[in-house]
PDB file of N, CA and C in Angstrom:
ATOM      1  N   UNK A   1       0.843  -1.174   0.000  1.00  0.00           N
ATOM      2  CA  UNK A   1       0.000   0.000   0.000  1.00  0.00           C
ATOM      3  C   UNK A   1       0.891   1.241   0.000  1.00  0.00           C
ATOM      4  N   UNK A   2       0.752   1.992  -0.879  1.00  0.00           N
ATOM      5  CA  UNK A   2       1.437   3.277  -1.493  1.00  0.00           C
ATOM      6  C   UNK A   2       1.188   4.376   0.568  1.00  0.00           C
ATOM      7  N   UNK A   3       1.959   4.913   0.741  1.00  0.00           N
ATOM      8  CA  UNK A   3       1.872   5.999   1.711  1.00  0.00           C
ATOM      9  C   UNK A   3       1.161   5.388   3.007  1.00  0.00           C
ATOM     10  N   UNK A   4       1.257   3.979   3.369  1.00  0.00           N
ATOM     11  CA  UNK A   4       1.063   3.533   4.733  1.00  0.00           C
ATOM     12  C   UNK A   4       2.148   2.669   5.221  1.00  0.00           C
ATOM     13  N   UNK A   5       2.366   2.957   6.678  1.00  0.00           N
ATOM     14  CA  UNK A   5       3.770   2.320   6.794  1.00  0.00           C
ATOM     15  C   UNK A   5       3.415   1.359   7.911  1.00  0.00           C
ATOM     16  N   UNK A   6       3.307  -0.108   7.334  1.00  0.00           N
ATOM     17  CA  UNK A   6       2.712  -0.902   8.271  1.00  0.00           C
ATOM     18  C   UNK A   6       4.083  -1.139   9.576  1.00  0.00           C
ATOM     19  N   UNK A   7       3.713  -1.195  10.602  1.00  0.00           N
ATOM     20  CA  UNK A   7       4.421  -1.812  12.048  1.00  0.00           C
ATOM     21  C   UNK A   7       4.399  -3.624  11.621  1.00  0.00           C
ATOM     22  N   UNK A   8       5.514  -4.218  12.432  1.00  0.00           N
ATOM     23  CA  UNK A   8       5.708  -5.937  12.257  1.00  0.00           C
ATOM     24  C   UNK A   8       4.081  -6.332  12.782  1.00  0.00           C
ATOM     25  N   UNK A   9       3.984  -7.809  12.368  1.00  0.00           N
ATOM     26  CA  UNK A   9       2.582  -8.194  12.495  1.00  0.00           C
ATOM     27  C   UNK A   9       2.336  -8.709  14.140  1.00  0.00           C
ATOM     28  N   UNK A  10       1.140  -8.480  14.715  1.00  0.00           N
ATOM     29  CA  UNK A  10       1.000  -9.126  15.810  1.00  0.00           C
ATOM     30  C   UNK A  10       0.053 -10.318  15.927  1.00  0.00           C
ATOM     31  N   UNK A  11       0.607 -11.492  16.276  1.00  0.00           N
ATOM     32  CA  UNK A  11      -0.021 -12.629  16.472  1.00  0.00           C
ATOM     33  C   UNK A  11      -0.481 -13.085  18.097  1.00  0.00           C
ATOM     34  N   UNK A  12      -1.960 -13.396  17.799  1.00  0.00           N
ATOM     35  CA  UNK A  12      -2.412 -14.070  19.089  1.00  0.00           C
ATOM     36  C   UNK A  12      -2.073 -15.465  18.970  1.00  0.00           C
ATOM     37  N   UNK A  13      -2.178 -15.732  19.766  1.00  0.00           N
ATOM     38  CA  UNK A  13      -1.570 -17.439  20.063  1.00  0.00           C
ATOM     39  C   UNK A  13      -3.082 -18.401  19.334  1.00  0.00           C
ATOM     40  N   UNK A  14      -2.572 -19.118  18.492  1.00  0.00           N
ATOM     41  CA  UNK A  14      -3.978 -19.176  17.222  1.00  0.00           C
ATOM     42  C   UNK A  14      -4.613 -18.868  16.840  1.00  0.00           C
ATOM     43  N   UNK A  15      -4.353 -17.958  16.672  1.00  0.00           N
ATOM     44  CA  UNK A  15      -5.477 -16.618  16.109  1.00  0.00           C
ATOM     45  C   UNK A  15      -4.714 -16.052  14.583  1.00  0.00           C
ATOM     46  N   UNK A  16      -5.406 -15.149  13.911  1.00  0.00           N
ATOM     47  CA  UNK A  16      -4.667 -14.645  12.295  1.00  0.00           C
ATOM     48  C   UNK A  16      -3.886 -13.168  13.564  1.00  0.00           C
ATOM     49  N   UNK A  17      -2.725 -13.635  12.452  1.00  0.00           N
ATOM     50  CA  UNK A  17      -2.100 -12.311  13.036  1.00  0.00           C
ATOM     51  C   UNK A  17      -2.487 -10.560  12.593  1.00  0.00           C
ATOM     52  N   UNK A  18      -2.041  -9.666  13.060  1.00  0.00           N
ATOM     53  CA  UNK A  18      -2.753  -8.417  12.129  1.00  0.00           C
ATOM     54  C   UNK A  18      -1.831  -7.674  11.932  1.00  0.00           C
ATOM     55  N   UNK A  19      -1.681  -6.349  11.177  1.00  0.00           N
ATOM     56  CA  UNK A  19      -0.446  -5.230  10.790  1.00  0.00           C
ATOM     57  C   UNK A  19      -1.778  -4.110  11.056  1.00  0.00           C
ATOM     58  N   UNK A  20      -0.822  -2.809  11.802  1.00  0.00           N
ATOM     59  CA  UNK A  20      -1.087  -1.835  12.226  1.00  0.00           C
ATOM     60  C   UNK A  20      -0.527  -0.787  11.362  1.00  0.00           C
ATOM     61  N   UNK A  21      -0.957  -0.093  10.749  1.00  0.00           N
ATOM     62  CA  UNK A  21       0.143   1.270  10.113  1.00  0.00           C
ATOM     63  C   UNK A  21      -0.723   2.143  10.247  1.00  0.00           C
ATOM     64  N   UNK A  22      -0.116   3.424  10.114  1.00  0.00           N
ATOM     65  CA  UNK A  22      -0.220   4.821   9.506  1.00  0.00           C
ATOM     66  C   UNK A  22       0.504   5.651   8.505  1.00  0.00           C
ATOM     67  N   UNK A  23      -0.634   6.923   8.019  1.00  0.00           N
ATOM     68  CA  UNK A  23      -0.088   7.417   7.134  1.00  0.00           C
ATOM     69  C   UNK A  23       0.189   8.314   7.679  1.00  0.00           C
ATOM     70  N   UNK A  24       0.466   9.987   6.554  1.00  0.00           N
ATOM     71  CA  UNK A  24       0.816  10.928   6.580  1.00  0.00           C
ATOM     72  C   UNK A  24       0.172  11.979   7.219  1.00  0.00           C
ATOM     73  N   UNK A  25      -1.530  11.342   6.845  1.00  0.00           N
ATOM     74  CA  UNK A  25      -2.849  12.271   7.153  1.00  0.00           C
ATOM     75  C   UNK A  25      -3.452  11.850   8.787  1.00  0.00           C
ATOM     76  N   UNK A  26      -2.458  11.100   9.188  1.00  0.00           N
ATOM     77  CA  UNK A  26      -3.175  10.638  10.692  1.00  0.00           C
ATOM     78  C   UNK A  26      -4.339   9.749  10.259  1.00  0.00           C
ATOM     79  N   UNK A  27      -4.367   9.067   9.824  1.00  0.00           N
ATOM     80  CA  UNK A  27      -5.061   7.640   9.670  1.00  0.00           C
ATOM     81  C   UNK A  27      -4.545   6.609  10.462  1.00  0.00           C
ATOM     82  N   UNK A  28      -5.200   5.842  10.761  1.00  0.00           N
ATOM     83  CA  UNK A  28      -4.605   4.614  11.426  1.00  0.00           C
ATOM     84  C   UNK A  28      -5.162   3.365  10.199  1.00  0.00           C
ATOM     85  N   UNK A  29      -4.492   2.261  10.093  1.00  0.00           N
ATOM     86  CA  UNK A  29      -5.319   1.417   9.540  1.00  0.00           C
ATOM     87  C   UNK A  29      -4.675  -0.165  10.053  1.00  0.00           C
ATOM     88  N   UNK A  30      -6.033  -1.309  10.430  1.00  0.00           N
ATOM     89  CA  UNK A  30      -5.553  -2.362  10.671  1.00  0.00           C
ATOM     90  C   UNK A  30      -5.984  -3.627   9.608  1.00  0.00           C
ATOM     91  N   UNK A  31      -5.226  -4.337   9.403  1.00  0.00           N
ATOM     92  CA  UNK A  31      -5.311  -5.510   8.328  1.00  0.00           C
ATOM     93  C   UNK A  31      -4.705  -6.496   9.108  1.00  0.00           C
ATOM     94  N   UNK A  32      -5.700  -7.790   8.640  1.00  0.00           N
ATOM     95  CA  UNK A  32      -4.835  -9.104   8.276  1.00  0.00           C
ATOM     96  C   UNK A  32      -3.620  -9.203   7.843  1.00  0.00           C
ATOM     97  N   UNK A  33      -2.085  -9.918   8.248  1.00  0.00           N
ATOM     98  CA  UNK A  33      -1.199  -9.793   7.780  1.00  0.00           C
ATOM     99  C   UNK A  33      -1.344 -10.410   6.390  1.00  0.00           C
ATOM    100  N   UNK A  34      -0.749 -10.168   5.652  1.00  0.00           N
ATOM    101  CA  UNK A  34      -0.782 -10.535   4.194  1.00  0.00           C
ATOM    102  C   UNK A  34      -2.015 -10.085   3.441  1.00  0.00           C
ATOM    103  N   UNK A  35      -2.656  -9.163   3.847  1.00  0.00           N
ATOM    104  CA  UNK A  35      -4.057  -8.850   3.165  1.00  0.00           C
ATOM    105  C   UNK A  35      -4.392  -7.500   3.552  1.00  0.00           C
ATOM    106  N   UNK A  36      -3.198  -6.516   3.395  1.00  0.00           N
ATOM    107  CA  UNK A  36      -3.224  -5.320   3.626  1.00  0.00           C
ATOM    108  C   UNK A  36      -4.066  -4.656   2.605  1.00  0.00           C
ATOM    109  N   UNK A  37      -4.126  -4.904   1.476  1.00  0.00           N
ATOM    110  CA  UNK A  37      -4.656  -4.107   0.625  1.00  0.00           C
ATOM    111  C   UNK A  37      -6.509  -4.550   0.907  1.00  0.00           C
ATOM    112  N   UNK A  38      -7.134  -4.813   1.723  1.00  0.00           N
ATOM    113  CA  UNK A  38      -8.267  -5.080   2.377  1.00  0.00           C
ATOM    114  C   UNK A  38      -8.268  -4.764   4.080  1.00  0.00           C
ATOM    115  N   UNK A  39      -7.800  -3.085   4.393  1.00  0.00           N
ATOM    116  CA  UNK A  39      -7.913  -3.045   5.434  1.00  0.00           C
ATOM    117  C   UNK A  39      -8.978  -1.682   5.849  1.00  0.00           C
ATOM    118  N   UNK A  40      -9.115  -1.579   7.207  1.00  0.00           N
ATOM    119  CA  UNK A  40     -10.079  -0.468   7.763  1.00  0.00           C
ATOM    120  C   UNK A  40      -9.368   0.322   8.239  1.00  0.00           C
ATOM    121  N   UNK A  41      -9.829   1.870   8.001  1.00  0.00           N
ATOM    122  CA  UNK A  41      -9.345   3.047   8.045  1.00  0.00           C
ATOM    123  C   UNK A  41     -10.043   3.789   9.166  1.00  0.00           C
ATOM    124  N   UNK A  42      -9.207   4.361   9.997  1.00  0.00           N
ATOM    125  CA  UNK A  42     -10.106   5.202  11.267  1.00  0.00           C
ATOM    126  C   UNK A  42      -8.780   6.339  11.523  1.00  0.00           C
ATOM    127  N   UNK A  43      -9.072   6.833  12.738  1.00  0.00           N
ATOM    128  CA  UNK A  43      -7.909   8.145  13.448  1.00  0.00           C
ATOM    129  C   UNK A  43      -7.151   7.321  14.174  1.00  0.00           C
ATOM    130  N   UNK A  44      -5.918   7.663  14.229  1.00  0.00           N
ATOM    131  CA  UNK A  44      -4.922   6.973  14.809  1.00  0.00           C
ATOM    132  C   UNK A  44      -5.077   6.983  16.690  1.00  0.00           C
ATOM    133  N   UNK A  45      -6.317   7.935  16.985  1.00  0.00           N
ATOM    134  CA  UNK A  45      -7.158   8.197  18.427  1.00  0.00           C
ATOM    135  C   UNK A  45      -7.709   6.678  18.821  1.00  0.00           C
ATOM    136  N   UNK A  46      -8.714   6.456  17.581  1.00  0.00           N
ATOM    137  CA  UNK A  46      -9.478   5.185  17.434  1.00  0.00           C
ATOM    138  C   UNK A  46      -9.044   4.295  17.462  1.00  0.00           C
ATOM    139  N   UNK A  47      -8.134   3.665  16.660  1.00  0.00           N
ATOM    140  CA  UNK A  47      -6.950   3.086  16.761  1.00  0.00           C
ATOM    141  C   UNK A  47      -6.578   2.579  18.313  1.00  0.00           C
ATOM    142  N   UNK A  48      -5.462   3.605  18.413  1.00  0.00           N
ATOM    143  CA  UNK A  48      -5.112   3.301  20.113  1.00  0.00           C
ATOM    144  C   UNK A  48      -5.981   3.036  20.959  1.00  0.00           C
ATOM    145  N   UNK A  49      -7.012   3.826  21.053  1.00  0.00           N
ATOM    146  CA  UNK A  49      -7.953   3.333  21.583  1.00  0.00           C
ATOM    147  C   UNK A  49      -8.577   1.364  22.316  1.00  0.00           C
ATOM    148  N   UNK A  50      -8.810   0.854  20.442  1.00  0.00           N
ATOM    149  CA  UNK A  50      -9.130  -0.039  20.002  1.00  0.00           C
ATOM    150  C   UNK A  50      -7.944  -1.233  20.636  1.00  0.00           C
ATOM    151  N   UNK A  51      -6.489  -0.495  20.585  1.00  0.00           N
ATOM    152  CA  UNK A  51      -5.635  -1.789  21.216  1.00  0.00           C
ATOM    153  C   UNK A  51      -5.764  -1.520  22.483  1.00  0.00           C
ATOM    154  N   UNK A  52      -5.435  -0.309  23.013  1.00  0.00           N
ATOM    155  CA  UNK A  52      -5.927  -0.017  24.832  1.00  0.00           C
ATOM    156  C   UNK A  52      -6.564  -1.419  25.151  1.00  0.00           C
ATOM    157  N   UNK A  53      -7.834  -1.509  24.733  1.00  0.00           N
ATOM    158  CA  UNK A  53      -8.911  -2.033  24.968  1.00  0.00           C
ATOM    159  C   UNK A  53      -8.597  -3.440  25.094  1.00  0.00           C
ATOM    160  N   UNK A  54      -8.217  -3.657  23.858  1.00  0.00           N
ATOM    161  CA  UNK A  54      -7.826  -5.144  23.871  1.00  0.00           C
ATOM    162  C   UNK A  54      -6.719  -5.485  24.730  1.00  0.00           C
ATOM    163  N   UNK A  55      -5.406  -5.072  24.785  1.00  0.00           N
ATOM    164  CA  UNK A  55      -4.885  -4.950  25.882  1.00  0.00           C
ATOM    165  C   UNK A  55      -4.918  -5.010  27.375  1.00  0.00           C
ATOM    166  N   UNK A  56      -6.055  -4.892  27.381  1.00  0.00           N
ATOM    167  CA  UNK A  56      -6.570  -4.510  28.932  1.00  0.00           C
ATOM    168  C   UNK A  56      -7.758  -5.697  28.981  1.00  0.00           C
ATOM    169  N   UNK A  57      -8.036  -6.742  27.832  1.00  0.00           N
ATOM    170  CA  UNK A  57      -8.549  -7.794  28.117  1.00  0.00           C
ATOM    171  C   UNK A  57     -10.023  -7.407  27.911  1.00  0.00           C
ATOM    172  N   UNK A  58     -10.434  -6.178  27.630  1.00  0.00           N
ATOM    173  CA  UNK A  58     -12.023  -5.685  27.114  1.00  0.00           C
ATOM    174  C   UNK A  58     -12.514  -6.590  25.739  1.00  0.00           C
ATOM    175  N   UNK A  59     -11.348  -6.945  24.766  1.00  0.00           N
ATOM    176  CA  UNK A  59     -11.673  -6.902  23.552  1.00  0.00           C
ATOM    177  C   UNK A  59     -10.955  -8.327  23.041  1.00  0.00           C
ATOM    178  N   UNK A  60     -10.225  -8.941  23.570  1.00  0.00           N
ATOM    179  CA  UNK A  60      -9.512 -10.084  23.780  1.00  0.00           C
ATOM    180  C   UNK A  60     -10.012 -10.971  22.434  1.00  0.00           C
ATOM    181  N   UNK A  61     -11.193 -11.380  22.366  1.00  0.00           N
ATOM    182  CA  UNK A  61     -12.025 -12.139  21.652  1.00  0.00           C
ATOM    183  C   UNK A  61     -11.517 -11.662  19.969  1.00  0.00           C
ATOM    184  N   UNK A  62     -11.503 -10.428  19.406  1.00  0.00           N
ATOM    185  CA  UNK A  62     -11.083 -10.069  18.790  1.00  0.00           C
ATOM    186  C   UNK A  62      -9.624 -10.132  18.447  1.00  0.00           C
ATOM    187  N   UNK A  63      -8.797 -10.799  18.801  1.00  0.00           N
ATOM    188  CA  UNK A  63      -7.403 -11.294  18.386  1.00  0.00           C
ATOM    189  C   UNK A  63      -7.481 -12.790  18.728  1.00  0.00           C
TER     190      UNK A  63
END
């Protein structure tokens, strides 16, 4: 993907792993590893947010 700079992929323990990037414009976007060019676009606010969450075991189910 032209102007997004994905971060290494994060894997849950059997689960699909995912890639995190941003662009230039403060986008955040998360994808399936290997299936970046099919990913969702939000604020890099939302974003953090979204791992906070999971992180903290709110959202777990989702990785």
């Amino acid at each position: 993907m032209t102007g997004i700079t994905w971060e290494d992929p994060f894997c849950g323990e059997g689960n699909n792993c995912f890639r995190i990037g941003t662009d230039a414009d403060g986008n955040a976007y998360i994808a399936v590893a290997g299936q970046e060019e099919h990913h969702l676009t939000d604020s890099r606010d939302a974003l953090r947010t979204l791992i906070r969450d999971i992180k903290a075991g709110k959202a777990d189910h989702l990785l």
